[in-house]
PDB file of N, CA and C in Angstrom:
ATOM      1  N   UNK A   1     100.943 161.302 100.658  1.00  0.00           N
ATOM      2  CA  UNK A   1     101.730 161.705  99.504  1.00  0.00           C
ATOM      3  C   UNK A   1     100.960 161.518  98.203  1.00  0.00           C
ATOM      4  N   UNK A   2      99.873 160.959  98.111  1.00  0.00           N
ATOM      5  CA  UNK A   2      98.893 160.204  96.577  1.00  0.00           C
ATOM      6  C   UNK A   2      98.802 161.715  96.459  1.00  0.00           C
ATOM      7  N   UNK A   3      98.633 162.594  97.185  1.00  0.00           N
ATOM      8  CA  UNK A   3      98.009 164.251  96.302  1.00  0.00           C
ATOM      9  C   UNK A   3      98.809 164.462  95.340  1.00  0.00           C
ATOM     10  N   UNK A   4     100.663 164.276  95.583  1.00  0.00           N
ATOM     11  CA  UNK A   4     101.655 164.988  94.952  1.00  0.00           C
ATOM     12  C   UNK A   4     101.294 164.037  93.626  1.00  0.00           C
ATOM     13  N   UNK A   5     100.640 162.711  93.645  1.00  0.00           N
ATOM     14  CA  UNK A   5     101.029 161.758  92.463  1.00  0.00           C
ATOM     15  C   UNK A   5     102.634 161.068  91.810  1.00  0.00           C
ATOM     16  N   UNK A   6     103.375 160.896  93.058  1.00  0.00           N
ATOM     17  CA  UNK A   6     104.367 160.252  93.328  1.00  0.00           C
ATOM     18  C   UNK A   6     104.742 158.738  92.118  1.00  0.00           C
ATOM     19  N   UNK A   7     105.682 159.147  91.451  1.00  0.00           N
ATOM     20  CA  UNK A   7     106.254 157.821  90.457  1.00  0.00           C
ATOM     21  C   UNK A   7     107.099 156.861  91.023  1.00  0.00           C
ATOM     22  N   UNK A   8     106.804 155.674  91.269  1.00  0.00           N
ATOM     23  CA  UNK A   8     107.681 154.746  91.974  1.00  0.00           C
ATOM     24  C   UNK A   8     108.647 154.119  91.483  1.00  0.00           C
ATOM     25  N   UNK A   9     109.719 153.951  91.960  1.00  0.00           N
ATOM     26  CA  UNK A   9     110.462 152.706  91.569  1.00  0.00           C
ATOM     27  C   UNK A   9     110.905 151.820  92.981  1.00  0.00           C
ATOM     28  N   UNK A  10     111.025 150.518  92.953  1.00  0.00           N
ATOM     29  CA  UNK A  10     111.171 150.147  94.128  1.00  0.00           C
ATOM     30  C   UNK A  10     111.601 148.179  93.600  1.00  0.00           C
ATOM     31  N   UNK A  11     113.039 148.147  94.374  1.00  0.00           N
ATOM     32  CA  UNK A  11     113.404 146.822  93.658  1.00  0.00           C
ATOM     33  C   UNK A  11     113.859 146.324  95.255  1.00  0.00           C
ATOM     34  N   UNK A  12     113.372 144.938  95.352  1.00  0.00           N
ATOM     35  CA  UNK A  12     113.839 144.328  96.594  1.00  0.00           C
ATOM     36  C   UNK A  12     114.292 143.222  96.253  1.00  0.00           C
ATOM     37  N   UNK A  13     115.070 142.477  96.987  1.00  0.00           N
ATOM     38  CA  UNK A  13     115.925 141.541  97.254  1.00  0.00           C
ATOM     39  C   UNK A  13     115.631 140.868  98.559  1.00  0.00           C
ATOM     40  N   UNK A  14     114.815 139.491  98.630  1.00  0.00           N
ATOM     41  CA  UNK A  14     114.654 138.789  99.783  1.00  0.00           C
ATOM     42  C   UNK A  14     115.664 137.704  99.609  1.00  0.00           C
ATOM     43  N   UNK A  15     116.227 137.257 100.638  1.00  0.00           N
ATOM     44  CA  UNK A  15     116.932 135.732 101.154  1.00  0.00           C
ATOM     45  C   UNK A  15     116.618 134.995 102.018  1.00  0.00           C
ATOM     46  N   UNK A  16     116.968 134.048 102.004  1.00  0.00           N
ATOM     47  CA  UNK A  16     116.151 133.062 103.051  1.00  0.00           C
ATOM     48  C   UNK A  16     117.210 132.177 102.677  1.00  0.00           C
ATOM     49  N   UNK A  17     118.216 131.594 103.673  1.00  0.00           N
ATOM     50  CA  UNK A  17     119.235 130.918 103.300  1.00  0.00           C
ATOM     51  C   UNK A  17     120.167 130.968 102.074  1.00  0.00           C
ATOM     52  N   UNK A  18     120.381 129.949 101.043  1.00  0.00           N
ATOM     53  CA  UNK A  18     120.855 129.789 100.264  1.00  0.00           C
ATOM     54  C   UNK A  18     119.921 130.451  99.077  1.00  0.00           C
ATOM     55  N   UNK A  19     118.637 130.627  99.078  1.00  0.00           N
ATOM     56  CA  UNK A  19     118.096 130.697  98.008  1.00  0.00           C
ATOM     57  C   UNK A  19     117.646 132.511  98.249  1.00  0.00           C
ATOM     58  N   UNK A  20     117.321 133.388  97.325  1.00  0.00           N
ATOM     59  CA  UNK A  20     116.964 134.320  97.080  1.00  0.00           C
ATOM     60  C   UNK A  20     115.901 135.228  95.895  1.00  0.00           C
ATOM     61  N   UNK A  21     115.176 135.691  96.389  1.00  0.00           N
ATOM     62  CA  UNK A  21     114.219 136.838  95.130  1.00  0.00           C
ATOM     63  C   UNK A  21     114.201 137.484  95.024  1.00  0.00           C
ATOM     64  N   UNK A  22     114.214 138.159  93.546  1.00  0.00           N
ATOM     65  CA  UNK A  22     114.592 139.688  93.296  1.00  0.00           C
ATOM     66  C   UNK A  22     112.655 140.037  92.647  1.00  0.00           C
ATOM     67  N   UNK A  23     112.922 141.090  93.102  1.00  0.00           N
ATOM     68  CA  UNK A  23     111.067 141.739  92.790  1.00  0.00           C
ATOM     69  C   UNK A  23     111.480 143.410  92.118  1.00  0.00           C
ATOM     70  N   UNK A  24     111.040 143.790  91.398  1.00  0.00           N
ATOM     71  CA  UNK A  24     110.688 145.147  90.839  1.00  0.00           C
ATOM     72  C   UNK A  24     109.418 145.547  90.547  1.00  0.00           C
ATOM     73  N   UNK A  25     109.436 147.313  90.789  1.00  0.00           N
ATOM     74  CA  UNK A  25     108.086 147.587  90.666  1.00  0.00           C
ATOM     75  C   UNK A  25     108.512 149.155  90.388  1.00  0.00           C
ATOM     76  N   UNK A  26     107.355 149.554  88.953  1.00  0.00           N
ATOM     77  CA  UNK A  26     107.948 150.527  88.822  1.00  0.00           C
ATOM     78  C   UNK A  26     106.510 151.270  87.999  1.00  0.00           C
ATOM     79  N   UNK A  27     105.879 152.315  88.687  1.00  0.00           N
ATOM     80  CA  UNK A  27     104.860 152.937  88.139  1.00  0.00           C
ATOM     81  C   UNK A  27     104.101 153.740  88.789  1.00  0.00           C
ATOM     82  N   UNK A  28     103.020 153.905  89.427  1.00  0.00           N
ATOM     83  CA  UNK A  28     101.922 154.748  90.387  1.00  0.00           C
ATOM     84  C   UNK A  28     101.733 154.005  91.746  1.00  0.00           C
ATOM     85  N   UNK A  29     101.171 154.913  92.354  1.00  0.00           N
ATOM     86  CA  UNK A  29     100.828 154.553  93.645  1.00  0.00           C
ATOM     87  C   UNK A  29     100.388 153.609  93.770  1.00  0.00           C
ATOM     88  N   UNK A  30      98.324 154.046  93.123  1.00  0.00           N
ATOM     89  CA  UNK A  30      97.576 153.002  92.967  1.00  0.00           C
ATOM     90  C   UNK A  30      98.401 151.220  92.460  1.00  0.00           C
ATOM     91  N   UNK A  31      99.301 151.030  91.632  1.00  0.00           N
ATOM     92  CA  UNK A  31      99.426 150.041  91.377  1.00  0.00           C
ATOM     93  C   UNK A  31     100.880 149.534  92.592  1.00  0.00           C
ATOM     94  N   UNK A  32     101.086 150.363  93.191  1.00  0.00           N
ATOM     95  CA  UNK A  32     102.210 149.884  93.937  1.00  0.00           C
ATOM     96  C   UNK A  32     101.640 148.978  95.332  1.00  0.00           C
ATOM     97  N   UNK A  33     100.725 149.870  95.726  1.00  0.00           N
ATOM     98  CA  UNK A  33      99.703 149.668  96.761  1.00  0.00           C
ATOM     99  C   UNK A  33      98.896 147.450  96.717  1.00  0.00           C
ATOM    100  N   UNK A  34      98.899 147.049  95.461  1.00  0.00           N
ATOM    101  CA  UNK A  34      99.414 145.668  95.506  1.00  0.00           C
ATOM    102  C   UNK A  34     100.191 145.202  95.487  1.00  0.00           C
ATOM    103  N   UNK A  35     101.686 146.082  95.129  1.00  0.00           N
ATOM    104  CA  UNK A  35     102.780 145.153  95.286  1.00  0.00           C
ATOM    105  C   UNK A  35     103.208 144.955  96.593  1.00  0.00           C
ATOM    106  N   UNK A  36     102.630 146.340  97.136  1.00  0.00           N
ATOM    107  CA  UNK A  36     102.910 146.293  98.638  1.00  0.00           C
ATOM    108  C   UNK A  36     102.485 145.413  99.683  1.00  0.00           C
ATOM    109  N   UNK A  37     101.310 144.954  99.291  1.00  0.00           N
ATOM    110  CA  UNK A  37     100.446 143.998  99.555  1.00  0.00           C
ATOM    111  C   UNK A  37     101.559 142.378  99.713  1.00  0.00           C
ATOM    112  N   UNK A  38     102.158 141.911  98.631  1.00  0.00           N
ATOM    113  CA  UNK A  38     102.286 140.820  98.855  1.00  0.00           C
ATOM    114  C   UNK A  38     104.150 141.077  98.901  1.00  0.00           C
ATOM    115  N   UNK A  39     104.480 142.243  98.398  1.00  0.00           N
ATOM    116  CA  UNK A  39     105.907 142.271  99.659  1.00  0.00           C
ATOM    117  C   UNK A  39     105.775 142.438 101.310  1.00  0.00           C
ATOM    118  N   UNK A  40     104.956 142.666 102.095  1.00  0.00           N
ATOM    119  CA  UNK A  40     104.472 142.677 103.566  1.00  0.00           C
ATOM    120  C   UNK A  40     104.628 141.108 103.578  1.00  0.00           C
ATOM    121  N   UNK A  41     103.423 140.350 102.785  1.00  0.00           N
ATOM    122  CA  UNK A  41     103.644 139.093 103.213  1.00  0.00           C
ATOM    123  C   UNK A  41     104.439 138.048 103.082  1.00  0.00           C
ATOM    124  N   UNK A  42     105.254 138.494 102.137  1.00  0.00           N
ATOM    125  CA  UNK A  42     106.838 137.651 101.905  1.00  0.00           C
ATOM    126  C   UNK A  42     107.976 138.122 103.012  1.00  0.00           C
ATOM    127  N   UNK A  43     108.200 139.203 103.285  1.00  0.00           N
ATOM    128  CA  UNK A  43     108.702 140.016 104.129  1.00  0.00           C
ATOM    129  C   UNK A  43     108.323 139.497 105.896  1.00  0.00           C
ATOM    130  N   UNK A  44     107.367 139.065 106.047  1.00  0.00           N
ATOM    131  CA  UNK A  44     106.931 138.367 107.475  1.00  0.00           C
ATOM    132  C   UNK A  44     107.267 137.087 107.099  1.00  0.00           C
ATOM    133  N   UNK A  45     108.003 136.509 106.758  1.00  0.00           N
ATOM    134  CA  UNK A  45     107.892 134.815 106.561  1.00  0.00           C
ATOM    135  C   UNK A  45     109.123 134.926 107.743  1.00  0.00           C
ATOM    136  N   UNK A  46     109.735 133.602 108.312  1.00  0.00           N
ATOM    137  CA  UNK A  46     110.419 133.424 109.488  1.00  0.00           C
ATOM    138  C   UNK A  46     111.661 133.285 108.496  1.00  0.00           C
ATOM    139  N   UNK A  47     112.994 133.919 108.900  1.00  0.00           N
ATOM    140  CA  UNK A  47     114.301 133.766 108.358  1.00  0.00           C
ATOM    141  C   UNK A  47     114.410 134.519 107.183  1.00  0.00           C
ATOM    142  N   UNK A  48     113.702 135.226 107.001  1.00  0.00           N
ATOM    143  CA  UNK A  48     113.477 136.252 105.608  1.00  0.00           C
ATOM    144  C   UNK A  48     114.617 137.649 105.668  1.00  0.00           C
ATOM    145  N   UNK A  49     115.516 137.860 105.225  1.00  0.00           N
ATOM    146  CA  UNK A  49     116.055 139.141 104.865  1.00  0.00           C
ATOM    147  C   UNK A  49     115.893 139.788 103.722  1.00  0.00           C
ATOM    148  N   UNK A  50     115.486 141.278 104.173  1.00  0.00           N
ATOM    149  CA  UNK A  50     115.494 142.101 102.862  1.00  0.00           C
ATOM    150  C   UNK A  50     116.505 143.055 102.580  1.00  0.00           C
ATOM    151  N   UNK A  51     116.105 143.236 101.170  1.00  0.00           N
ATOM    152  CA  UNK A  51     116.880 144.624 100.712  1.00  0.00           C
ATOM    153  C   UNK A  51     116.098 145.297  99.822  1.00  0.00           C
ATOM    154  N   UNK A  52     115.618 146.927 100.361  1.00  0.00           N
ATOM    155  CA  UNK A  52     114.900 147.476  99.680  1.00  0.00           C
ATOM    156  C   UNK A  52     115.295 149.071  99.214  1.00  0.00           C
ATOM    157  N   UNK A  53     115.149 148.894  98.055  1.00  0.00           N
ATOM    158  CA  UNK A  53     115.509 150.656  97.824  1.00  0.00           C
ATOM    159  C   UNK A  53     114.411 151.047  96.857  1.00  0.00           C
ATOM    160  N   UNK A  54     113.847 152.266  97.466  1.00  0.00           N
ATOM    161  CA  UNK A  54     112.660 152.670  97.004  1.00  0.00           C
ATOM    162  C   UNK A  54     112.935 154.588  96.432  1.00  0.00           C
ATOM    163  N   UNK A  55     112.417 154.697  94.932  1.00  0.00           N
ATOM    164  CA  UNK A  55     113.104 156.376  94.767  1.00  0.00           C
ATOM    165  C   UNK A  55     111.467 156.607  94.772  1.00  0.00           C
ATOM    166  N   UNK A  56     110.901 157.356  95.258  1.00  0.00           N
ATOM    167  CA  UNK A  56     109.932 158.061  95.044  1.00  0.00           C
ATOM    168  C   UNK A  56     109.799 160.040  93.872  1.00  0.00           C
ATOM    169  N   UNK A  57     109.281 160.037  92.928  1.00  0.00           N
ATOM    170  CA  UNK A  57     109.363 160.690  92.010  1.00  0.00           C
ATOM    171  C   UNK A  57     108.666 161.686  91.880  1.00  0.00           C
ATOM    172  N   UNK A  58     108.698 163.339  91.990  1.00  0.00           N
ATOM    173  CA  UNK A  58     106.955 164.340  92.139  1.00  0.00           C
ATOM    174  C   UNK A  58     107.415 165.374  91.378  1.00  0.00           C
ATOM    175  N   UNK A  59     106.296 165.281  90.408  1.00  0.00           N
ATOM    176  CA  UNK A  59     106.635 166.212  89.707  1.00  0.00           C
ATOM    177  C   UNK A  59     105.346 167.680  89.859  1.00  0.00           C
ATOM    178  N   UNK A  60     105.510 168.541  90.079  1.00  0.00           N
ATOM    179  CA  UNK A  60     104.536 169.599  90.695  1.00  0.00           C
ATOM    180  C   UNK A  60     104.582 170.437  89.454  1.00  0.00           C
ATOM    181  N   UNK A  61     103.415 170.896  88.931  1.00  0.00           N
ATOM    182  CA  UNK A  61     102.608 171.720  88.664  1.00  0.00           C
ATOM    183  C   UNK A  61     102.841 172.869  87.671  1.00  0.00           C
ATOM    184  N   UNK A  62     102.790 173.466  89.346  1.00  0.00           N
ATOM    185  CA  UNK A  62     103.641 174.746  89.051  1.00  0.00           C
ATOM    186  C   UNK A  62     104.432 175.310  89.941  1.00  0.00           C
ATOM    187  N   UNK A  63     105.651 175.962  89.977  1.00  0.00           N
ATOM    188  CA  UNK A  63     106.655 175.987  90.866  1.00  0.00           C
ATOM    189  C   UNK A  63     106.456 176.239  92.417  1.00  0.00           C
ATOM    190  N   UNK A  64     106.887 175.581  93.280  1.00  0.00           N
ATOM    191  CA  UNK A  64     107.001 175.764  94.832  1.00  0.00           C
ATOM    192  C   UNK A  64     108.087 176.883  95.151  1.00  0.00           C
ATOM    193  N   UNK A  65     107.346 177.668  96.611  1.00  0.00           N
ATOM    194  CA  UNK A  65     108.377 178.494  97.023  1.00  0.00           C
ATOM    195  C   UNK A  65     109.304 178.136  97.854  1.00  0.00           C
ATOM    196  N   UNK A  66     110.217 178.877  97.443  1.00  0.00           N
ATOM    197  CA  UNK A  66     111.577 178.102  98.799  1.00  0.00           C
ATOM    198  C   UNK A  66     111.737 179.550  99.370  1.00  0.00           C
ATOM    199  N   UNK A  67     110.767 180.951  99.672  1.00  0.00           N
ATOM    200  CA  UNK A  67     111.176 182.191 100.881  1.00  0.00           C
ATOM    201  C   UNK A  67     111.550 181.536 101.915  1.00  0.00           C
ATOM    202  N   UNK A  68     111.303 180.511 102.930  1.00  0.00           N
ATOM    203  CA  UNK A  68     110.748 180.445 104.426  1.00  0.00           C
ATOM    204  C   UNK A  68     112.591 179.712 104.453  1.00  0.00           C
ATOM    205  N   UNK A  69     112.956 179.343 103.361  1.00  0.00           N
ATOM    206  CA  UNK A  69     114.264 178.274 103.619  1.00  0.00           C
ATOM    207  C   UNK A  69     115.172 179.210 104.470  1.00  0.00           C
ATOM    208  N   UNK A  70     115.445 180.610 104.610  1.00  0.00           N
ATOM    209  CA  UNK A  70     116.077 181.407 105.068  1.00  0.00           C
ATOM    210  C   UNK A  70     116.104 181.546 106.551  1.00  0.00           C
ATOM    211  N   UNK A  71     114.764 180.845 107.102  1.00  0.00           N
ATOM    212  CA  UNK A  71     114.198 180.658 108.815  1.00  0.00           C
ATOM    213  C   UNK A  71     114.289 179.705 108.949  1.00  0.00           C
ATOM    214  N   UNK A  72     114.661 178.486 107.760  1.00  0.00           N
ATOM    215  CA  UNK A  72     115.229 177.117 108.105  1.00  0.00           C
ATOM    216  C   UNK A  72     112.997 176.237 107.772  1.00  0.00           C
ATOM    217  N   UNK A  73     112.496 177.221 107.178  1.00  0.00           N
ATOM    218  CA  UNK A  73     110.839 176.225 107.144  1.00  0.00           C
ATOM    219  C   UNK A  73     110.765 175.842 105.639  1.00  0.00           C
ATOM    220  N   UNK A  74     110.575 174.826 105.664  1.00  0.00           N
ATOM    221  CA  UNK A  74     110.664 174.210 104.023  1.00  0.00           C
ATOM    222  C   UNK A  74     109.283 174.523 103.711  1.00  0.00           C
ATOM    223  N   UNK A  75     109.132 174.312 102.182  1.00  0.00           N
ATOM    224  CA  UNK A  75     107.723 174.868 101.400  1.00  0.00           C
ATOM    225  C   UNK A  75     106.696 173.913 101.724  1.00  0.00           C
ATOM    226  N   UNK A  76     105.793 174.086 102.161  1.00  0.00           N
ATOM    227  CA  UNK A  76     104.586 173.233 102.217  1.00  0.00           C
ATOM    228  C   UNK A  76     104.437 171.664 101.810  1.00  0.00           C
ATOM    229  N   UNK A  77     104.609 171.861 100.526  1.00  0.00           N
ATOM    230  CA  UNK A  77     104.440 170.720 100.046  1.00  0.00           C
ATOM    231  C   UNK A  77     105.693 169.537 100.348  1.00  0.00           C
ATOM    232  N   UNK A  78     107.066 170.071 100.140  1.00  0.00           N
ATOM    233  CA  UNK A  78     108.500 169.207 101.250  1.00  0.00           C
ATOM    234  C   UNK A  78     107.556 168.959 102.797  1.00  0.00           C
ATOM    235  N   UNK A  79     107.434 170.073 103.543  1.00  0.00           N
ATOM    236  CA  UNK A  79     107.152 169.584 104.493  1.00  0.00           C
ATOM    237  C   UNK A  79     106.097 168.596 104.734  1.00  0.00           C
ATOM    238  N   UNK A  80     104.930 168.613 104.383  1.00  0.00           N
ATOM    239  CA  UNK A  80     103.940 167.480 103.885  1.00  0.00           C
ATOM    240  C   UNK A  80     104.851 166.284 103.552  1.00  0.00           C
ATOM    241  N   UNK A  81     105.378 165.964 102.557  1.00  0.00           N
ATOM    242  CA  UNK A  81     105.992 164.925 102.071  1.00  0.00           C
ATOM    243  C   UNK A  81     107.420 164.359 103.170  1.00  0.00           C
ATOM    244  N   UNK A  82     107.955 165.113 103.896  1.00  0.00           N
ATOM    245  CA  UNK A  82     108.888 164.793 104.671  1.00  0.00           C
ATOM    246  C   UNK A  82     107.975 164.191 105.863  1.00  0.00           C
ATOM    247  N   UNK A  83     107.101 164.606 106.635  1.00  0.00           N
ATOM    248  CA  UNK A  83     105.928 164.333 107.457  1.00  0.00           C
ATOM    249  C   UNK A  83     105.734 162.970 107.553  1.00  0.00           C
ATOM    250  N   UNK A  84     105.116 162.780 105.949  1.00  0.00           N
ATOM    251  CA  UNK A  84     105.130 161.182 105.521  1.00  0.00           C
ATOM    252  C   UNK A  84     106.051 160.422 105.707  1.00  0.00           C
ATOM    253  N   UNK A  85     107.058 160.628 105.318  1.00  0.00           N
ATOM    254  CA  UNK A  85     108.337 159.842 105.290  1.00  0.00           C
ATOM    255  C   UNK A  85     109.161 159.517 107.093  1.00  0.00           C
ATOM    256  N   UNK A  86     108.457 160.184 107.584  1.00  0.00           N
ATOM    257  CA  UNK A  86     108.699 160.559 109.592  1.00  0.00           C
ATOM    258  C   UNK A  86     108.159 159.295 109.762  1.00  0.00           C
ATOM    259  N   UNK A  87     106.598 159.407 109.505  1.00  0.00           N
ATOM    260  CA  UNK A  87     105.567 158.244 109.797  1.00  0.00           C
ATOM    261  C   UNK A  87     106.204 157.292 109.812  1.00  0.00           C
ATOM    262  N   UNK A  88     106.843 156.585 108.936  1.00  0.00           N
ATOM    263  CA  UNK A  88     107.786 155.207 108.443  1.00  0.00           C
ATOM    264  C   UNK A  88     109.100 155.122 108.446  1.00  0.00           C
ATOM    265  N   UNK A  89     109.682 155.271 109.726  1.00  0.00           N
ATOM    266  CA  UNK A  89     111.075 155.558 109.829  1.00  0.00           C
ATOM    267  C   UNK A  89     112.233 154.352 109.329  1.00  0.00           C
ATOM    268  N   UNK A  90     112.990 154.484 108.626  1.00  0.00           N
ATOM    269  CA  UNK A  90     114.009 153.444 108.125  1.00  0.00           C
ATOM    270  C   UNK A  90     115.429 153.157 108.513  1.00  0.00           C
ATOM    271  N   UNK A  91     116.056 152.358 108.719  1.00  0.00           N
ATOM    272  CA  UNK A  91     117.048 152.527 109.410  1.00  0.00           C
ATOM    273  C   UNK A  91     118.127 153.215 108.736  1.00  0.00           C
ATOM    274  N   UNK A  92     118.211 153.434 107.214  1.00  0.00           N
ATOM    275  CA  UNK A  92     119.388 154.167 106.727  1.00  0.00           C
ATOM    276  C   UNK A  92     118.255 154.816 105.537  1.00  0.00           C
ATOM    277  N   UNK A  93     118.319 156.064 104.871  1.00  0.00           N
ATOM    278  CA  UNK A  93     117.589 157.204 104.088  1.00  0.00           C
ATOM    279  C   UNK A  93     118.692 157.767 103.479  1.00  0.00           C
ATOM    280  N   UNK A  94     119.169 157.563 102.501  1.00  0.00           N
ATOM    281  CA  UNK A  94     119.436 158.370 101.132  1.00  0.00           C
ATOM    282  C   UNK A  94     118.241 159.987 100.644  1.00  0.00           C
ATOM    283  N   UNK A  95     118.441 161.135 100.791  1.00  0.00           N
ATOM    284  CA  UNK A  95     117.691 161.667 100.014  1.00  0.00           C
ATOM    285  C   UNK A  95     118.272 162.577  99.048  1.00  0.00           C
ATOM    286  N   UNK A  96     117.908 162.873  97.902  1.00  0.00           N
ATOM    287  CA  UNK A  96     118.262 163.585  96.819  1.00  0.00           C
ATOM    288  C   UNK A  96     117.862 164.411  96.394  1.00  0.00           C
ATOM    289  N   UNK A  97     117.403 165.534  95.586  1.00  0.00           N
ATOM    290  CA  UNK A  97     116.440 166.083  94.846  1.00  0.00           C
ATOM    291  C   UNK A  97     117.000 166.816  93.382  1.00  0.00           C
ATOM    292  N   UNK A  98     116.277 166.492  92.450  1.00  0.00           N
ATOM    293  CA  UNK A  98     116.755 167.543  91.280  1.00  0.00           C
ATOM    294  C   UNK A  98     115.894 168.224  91.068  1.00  0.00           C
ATOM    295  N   UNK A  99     116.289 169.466  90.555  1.00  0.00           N
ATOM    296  CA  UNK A  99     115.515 170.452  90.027  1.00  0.00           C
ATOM    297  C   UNK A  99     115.757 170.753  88.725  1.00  0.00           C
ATOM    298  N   UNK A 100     114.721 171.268  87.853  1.00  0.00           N
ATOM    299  CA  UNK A 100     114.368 171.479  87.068  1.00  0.00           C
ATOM    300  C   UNK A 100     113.520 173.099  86.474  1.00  0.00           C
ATOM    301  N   UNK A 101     113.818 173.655  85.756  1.00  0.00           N
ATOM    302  CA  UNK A 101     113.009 175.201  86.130  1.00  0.00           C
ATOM    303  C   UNK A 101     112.990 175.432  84.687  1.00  0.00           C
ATOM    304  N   UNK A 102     111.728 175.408  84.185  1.00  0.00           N
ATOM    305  CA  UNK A 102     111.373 175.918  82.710  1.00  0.00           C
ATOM    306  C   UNK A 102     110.782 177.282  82.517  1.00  0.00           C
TER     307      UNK A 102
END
């Protein structure tokens, strides 16, 4: 997904008994790619629960086609990006999209 240049936001919530941490992260890949880093390793600790909601953000160019939606084949670049999102399956997925057309 780094081609599309994807804007992150991503706020988690760990617990561990009585006590709990809240983490936010909100900017580029490149800089998410350390947060990711040391949420993995908080996230493996023994008795750890999370809560994570992550919006991923793409803003393209210049406009994508939606012809193929009529045979049910999404535009290239959805399908690419849905692909990704296969790779890392989650147990519950919210998805949204707005559009915009100047």
């Amino acid at each position: 997904m780094s081609r599309f240049g994807p804007q992150i936001e991503q706020s988690v919530t760990l617990q561990t008994g009585q006590q709990f941490l809240r983490l936010e992260y909100q900017g580029d890949l490149r800089g998410f790619q350390g947060f990711l880093t040391t949420l993995n390793g908080l996230m493996s600790q023994p008795e750890v629960a999370g809560d994570v909601h992550l919006s991923l953000k793409f803003a393209f160019p210049t406009a994508i086609g939606f012809e193929g939606l009529a045979t049910g084949k999404l535009p290239l670049e959805l399908d690419q990006i849905k692909s990704q999102l296969e790779r890392n399956p989650v147990g519950r997925l919210h998805l949204s999209a707005d559009f915009q057309y100047d």
